[in-house]
N, C-alpha and C. Protein backbone atom coordinates (compact mmCIF):
# COMPACT_ATOMS: atom_id res chain seq x y z
N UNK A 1 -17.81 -27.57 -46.11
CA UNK A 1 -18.54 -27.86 -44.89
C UNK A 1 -17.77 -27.30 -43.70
N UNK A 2 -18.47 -26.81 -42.67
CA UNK A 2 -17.39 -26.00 -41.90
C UNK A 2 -17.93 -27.04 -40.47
N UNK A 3 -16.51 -27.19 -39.97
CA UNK A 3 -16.26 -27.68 -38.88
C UNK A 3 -16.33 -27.50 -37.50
N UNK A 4 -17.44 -28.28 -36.96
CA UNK A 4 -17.99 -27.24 -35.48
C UNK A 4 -17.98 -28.25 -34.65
N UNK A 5 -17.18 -27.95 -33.59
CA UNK A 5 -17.07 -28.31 -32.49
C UNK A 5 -18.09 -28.03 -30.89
N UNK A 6 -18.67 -29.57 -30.77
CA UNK A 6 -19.83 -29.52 -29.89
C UNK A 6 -19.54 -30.24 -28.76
N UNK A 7 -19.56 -29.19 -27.86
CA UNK A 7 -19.00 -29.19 -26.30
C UNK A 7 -20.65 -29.76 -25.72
N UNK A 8 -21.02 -31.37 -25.79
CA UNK A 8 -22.67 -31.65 -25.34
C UNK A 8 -21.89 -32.27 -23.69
N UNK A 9 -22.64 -31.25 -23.03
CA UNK A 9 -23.05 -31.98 -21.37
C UNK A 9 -24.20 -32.40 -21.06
N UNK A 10 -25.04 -32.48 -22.01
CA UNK A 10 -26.27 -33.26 -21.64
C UNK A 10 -26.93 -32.53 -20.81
N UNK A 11 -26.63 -31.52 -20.29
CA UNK A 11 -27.26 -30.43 -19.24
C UNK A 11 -27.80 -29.48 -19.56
N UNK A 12 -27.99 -29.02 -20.93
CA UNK A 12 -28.83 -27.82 -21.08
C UNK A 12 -27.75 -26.57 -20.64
N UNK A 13 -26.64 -26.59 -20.76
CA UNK A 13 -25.51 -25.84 -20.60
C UNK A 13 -25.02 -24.65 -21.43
N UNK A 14 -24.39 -23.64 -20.95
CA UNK A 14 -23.31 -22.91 -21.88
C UNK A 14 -22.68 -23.61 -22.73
N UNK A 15 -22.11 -25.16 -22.84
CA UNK A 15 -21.56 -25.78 -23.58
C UNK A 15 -22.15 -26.45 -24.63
N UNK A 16 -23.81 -26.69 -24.69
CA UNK A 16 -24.39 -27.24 -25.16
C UNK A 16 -24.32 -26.79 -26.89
N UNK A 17 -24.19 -25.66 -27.21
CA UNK A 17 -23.79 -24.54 -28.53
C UNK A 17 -22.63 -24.25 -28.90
N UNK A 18 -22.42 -24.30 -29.59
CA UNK A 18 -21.33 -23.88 -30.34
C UNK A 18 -21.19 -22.22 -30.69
N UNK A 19 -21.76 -21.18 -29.67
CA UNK A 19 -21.92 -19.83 -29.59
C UNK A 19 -20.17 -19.79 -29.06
N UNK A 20 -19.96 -18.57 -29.69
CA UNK A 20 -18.74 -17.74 -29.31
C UNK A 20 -18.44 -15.71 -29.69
N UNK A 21 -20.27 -15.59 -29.32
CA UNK A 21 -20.42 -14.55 -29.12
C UNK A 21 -19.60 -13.60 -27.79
N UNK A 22 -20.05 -14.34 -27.02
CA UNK A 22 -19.61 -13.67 -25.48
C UNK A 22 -17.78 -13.94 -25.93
N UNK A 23 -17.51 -14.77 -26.24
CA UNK A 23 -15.78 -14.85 -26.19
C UNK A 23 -15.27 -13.48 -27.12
N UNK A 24 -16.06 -13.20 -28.30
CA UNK A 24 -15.65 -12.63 -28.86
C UNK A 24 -15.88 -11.11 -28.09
N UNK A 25 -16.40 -10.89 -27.65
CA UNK A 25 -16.45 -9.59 -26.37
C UNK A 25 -15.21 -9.27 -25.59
N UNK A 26 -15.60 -10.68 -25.11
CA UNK A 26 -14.42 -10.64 -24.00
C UNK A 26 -13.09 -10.73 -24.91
N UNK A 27 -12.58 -11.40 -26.11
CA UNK A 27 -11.37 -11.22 -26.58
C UNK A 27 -10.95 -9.54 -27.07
N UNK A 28 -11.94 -8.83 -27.66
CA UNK A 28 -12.26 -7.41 -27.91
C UNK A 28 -11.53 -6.67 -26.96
N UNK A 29 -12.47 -6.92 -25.70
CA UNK A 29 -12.21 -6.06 -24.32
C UNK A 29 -10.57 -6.50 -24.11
N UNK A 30 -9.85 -7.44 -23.79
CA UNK A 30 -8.92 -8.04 -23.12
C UNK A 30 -7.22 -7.19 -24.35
N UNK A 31 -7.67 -7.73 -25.77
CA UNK A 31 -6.96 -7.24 -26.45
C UNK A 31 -7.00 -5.86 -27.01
N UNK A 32 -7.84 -5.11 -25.99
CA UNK A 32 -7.69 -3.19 -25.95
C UNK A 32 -6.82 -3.27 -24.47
N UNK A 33 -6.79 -4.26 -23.85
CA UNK A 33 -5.83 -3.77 -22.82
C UNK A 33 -6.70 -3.90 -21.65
N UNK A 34 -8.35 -3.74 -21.70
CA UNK A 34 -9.11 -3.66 -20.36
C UNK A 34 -8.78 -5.13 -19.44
N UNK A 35 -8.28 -4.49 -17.88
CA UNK A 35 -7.92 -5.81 -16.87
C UNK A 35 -9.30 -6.64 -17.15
N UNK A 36 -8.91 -7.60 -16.25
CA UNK A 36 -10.49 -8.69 -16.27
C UNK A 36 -10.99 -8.60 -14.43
N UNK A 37 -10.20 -7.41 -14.11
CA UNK A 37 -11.04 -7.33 -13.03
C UNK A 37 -12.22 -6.23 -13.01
N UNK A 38 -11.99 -5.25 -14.42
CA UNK A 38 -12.79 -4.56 -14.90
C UNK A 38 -13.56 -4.96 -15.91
N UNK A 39 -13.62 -6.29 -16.47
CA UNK A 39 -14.54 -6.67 -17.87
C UNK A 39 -13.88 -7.96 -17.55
N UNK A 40 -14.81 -9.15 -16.47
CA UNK A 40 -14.38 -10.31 -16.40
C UNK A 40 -14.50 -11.07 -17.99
N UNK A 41 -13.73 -11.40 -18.58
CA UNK A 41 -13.85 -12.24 -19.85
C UNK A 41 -14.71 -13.86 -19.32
N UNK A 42 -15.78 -13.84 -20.29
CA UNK A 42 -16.68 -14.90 -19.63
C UNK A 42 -17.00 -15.81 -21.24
N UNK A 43 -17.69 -17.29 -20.86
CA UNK A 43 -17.60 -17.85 -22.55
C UNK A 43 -19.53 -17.40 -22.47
N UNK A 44 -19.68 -17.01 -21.72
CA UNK A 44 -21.71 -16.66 -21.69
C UNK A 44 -21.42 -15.13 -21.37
N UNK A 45 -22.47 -14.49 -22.34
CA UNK A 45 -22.77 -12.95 -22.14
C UNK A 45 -23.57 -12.81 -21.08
N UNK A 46 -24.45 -13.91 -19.97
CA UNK A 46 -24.96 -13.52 -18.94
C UNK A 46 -24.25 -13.63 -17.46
N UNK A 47 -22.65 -13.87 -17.80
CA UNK A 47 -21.74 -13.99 -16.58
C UNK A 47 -21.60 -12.75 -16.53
N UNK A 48 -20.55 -11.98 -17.61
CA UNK A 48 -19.93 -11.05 -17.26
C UNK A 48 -20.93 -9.82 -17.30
N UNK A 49 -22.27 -9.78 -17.76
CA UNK A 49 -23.05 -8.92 -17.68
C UNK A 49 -24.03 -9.01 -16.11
N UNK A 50 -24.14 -10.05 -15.31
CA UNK A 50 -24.35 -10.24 -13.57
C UNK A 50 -22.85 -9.61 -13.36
N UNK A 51 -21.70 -9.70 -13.76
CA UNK A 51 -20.58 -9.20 -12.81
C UNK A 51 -20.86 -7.68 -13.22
N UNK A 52 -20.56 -7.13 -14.31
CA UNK A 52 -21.25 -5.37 -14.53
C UNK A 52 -21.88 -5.18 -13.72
N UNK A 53 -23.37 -5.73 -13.57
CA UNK A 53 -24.34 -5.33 -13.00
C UNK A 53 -23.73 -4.88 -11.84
N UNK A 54 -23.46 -6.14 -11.04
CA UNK A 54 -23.21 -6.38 -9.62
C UNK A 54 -22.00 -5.04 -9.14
N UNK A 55 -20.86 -4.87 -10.29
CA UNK A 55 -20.03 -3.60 -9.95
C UNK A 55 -20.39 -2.51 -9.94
N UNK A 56 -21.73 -2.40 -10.99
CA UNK A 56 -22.32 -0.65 -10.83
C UNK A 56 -23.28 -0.68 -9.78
N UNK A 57 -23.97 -1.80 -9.25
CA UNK A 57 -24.95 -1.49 -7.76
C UNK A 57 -24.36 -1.22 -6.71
N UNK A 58 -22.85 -1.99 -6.84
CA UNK A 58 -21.96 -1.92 -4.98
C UNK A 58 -21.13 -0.66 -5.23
N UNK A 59 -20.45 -0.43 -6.33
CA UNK A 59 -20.25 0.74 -6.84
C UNK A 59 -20.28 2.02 -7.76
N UNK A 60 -21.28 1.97 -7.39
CA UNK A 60 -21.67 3.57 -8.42
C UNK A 60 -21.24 4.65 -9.36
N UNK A 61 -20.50 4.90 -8.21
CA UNK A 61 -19.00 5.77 -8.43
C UNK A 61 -18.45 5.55 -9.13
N UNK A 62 -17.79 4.25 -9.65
CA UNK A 62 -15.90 3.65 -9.74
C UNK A 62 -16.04 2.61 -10.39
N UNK A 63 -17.85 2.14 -11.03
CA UNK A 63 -17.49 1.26 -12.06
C UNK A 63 -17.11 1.52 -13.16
N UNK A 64 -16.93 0.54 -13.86
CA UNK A 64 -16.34 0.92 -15.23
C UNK A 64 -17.33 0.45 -16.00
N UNK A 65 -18.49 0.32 -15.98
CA UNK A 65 -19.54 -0.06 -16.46
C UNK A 65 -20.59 0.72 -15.92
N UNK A 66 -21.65 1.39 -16.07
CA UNK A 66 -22.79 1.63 -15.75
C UNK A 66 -24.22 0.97 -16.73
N UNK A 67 -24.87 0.08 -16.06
CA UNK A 67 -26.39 -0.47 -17.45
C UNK A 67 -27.36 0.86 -16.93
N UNK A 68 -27.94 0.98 -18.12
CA UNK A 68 -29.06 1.64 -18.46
C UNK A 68 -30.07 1.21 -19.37
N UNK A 69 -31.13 1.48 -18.69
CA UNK A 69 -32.26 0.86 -19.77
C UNK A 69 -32.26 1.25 -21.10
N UNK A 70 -32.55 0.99 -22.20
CA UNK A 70 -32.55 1.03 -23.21
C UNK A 70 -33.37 2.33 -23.41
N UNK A 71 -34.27 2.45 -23.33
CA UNK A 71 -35.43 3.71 -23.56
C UNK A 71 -34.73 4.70 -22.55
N UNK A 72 -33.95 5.00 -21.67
CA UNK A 72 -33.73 6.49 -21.35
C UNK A 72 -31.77 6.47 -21.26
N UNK A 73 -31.56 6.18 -21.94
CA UNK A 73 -29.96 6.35 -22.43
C UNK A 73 -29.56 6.16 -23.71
N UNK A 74 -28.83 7.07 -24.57
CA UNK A 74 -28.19 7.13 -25.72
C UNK A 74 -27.15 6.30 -26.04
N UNK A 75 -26.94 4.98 -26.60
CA UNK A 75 -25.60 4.64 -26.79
C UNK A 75 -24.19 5.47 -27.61
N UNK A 76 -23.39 5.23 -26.61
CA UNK A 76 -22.13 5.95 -27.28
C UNK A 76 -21.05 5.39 -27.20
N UNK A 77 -19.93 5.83 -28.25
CA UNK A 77 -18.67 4.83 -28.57
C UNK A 77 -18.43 4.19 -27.10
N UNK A 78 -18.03 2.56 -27.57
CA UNK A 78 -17.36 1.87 -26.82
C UNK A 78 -18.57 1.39 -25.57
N UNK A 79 -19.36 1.80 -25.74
CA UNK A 79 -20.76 1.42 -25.25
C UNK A 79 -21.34 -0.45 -25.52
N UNK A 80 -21.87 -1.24 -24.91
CA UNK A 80 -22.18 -2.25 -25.14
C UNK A 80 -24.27 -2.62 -24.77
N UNK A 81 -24.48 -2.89 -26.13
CA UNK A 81 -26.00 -2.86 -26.17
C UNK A 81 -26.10 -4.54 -26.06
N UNK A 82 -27.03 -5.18 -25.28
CA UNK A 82 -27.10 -6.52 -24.62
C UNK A 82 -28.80 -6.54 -25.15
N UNK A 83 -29.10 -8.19 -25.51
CA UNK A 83 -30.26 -7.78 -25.95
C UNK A 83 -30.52 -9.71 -25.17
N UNK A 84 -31.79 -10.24 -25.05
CA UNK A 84 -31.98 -11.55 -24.84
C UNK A 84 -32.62 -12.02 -25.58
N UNK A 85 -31.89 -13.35 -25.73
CA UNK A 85 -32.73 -14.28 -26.71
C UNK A 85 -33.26 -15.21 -26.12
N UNK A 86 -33.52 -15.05 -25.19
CA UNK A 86 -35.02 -16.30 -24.85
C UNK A 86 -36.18 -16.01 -25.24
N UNK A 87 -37.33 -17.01 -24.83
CA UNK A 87 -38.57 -17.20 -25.28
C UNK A 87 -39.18 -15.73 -24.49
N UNK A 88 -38.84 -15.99 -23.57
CA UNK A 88 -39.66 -15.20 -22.58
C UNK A 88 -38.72 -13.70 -22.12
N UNK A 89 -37.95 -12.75 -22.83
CA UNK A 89 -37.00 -11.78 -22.63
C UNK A 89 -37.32 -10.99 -21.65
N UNK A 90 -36.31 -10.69 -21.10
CA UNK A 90 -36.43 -9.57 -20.21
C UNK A 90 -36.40 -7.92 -20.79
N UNK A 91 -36.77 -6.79 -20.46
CA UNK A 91 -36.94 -5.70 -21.18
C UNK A 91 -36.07 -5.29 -20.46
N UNK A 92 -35.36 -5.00 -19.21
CA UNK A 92 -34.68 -4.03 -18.53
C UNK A 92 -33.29 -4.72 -17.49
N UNK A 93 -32.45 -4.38 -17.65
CA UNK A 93 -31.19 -4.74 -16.99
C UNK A 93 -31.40 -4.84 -15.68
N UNK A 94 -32.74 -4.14 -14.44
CA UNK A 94 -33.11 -4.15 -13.34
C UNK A 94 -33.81 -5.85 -13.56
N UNK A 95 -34.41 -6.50 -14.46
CA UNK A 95 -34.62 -7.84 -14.73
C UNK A 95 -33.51 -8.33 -13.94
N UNK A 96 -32.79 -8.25 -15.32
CA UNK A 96 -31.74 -9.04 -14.56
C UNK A 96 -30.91 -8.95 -13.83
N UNK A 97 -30.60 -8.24 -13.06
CA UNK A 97 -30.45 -7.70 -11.31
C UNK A 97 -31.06 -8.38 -10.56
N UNK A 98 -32.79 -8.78 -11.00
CA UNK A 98 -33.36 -9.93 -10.06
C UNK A 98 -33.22 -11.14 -10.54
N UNK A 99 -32.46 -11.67 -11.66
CA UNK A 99 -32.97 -13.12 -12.63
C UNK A 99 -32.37 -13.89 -11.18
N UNK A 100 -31.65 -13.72 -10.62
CA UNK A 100 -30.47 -14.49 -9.54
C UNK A 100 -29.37 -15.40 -10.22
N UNK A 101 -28.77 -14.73 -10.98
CA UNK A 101 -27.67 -15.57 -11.91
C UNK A 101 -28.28 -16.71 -13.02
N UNK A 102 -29.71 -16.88 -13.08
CA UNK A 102 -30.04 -18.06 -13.82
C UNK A 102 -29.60 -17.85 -15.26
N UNK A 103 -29.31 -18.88 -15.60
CA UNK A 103 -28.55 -18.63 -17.13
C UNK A 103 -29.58 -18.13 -18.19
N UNK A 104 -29.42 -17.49 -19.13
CA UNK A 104 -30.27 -16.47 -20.15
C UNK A 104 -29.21 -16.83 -21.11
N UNK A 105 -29.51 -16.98 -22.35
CA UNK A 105 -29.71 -16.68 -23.75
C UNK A 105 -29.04 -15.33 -24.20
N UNK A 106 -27.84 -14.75 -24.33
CA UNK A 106 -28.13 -12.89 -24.29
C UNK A 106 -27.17 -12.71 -25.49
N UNK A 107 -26.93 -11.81 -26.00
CA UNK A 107 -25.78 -11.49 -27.20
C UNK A 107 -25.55 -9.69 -26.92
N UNK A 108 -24.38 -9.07 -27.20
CA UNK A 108 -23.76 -7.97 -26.71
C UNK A 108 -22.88 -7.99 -27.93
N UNK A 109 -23.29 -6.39 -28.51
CA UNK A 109 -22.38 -5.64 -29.21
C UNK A 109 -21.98 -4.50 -28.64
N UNK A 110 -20.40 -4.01 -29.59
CA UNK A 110 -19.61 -2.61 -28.99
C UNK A 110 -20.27 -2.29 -29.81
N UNK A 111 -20.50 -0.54 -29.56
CA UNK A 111 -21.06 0.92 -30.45
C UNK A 111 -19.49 0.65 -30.54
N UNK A 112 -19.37 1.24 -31.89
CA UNK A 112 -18.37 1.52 -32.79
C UNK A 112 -18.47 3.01 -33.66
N UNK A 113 -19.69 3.18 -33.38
CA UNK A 113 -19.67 4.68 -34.23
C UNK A 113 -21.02 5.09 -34.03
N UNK A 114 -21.31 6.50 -33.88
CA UNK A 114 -22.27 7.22 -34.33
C UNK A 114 -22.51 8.11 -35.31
N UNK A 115 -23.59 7.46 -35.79
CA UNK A 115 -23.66 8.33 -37.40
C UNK A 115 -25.56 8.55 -37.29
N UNK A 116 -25.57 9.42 -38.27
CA UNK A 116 -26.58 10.45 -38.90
C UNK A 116 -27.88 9.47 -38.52
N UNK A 117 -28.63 9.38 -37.44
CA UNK A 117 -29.77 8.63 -37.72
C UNK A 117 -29.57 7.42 -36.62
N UNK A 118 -28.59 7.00 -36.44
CA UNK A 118 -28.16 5.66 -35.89
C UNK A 118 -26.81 5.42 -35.09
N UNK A 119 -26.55 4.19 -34.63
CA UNK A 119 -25.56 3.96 -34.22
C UNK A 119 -24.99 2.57 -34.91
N UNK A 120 -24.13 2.62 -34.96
CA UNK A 120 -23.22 1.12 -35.49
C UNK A 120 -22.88 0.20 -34.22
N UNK A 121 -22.89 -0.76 -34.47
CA UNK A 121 -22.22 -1.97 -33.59
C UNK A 121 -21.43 -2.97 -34.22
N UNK A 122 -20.58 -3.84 -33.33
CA UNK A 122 -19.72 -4.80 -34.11
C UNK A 122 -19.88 -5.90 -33.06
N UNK A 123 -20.38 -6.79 -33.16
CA UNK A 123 -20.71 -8.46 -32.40
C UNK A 123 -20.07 -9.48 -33.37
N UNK A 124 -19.42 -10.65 -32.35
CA UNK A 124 -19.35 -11.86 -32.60
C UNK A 124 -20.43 -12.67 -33.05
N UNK A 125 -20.26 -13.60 -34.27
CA UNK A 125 -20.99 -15.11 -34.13
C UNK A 125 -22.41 -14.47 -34.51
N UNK A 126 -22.60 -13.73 -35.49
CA UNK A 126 -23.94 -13.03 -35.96
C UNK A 126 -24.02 -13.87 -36.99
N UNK A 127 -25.04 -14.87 -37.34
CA UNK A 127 -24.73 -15.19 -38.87
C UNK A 127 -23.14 -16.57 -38.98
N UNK A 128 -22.74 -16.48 -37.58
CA UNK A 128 -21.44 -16.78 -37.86
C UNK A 128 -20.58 -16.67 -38.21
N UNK A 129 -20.55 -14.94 -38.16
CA UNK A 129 -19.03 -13.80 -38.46
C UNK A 129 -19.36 -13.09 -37.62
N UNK A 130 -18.10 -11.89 -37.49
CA UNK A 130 -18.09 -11.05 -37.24
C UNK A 130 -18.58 -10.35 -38.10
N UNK A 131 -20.04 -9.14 -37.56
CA UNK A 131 -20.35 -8.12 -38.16
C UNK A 131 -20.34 -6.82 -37.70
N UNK A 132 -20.99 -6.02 -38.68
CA UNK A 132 -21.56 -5.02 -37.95
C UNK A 132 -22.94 -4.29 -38.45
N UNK A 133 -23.29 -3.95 -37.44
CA UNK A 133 -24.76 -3.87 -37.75
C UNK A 133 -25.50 -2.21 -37.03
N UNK A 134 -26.64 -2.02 -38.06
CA UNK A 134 -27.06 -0.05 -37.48
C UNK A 134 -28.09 -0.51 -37.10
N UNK A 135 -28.31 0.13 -36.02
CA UNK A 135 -29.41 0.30 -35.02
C UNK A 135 -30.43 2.24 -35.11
N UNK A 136 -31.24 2.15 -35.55
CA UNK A 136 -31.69 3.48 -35.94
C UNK A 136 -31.75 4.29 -34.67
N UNK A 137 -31.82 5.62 -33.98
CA UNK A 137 -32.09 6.11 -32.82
C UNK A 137 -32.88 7.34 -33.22
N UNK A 138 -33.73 8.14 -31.89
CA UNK A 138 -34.42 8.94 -32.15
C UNK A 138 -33.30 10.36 -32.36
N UNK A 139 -33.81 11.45 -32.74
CA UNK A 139 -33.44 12.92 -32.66
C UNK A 139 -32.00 12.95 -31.53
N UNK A 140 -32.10 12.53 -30.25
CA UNK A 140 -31.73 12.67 -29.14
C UNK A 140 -30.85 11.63 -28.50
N UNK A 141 -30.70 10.98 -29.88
CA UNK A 141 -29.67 9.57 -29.50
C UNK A 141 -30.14 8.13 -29.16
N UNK A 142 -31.23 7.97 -28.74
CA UNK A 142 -31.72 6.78 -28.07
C UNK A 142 -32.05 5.57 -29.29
N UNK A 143 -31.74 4.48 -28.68
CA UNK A 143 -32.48 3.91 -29.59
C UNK A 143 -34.09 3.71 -30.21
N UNK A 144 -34.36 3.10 -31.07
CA UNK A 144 -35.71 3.06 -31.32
C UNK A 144 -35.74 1.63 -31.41
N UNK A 145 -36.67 1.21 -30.32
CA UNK A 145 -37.24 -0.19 -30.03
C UNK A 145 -38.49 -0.73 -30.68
N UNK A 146 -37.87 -1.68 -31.11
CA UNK A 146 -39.10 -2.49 -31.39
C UNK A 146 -40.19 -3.44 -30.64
N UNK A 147 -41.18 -3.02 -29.80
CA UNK A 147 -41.56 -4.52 -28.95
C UNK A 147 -41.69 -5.26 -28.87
N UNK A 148 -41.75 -5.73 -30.56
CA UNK A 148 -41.83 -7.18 -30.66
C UNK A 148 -40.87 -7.86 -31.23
N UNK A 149 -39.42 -7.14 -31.29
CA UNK A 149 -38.48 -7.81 -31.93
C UNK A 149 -37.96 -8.75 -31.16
N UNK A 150 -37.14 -10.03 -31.95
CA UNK A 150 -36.25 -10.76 -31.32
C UNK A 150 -35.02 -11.14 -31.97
N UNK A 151 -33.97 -10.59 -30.94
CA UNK A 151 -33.41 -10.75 -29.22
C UNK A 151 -34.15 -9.26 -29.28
N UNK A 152 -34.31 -9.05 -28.05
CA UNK A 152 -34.79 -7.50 -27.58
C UNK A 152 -33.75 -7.15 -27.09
N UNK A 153 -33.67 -6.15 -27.25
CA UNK A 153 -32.48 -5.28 -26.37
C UNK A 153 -33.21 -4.70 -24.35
N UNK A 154 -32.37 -4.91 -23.62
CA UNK A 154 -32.41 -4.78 -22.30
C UNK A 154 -31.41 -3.85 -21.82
N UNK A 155 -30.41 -3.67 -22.27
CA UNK A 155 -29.47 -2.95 -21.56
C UNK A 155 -28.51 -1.99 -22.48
N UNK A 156 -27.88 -1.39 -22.07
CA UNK A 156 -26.75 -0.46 -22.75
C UNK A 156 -25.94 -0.25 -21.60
N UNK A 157 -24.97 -0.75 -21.65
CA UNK A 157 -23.76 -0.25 -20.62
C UNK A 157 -22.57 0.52 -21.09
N UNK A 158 -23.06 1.45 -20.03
CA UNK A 158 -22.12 2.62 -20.45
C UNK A 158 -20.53 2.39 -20.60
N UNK A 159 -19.54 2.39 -21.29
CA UNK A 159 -18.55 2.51 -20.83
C UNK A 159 -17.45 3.71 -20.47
N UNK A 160 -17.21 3.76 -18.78
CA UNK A 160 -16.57 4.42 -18.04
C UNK A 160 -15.21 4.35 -18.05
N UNK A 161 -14.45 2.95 -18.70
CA UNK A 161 -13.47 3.01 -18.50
C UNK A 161 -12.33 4.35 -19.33
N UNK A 162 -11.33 4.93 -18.41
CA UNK A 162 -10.58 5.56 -19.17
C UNK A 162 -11.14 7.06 -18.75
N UNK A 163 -12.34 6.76 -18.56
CA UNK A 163 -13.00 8.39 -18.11
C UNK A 163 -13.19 9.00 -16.52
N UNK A 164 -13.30 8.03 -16.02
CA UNK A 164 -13.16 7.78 -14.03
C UNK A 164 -12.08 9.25 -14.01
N UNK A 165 -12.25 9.48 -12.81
CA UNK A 165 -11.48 10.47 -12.23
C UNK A 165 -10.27 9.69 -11.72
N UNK A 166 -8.66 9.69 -11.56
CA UNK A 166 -7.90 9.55 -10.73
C UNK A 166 -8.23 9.08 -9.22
N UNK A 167 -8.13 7.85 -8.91
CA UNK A 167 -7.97 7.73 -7.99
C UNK A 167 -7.26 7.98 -6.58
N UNK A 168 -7.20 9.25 -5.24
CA UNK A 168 -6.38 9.59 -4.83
C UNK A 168 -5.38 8.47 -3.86
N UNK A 169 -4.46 9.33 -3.97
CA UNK A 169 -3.08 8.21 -3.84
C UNK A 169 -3.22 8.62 -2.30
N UNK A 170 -3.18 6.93 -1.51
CA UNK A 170 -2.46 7.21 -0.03
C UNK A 170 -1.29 7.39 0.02
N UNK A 171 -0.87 8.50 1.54
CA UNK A 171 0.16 8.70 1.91
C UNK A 171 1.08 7.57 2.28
N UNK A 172 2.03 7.94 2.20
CA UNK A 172 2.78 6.40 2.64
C UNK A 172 3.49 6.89 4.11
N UNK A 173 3.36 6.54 5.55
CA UNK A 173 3.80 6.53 6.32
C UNK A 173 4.91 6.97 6.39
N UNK A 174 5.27 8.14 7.29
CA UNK A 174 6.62 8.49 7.13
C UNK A 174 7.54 8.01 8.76
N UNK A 175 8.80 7.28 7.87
CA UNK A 175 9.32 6.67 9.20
C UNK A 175 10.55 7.38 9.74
């Protein structure tokens, strides 16, 4: 019998589940070395995916994240595909740009590989392991959606980190 620990606030909460999907992201990200001012480590996949968001709208340029809708971007290594599991899902990461922080249901895997036909991913708390799982894509990389699947996929965020240009260095005052 396996032993699960239930965090109940009576509130309809992040704590209400015994999910440790999003942790397992954020432990992923943290133990490759990425700061948490670039991949806030969050225990809900709809925190740190409003903080993404919010870094690629104010900055364009210089995030280390960019979302893209699912239907016109290819996932690629180190890439994170976000899908929602509510009743009522959102289809597009501009959704949730407007949800206004309200809490969502969401689960997020890394691309781990591209192969012949598809892409691979590796998520927390699937089943209640770690797996990994193929996602089929067209000719051209993209995925191939289902409309009526559930969780749907909404987003793919690119990952920038490591690839950014150098940031130029100020002069330091000469005294």
């Amino acid at each position: 019998m396996r032993n699960r620990h239930r965090f109940n606030t009576g509130a309809g909460g992040v704590w209400d589940e015994p999910a440790w999907s999003a942790a397992f992201i954020s432990f992923v990200l943290r133990s490759a070395g990425i700061d948490g001012r670039e991949f806030p480590p969050a225990p809900a996949h709809a925190t740190y995916v409003d903080a993404l968001i919010s870094d690629a709208t104010e900055f364009p340029d210089r995030a280390p994240f960019i979302p893209h809708s699912p239907d016109s971007y290819g996932p690629a290594l180190g890439d994170m595909v976000c899908a929602d599991r509510s009743r009522a899902p959102i289809t597009d990461w501009a959704e949730r740009a407007a949800d206004g922080g309200r809490f969502r249901p969401m689960h997020c895997d890394i691309v781990v590989a591209n192969v012949a036909g598809g892409v691979e991913l590796v998520g927390g708390n699937v089943r209640d392991a770690v797996t990994r799982t193929r996602l089929a894509t067209t000719p051209d990389g993209r995925l191939i959606l289902d409309p009526g699947a559930r969780p749907r996929i909404f987003a793919i965020f690119e990952n920038r980190l490591g690839r950014l240009p150098a940031r130029p260095r100020q002069e330091e005052p000469v005294s």
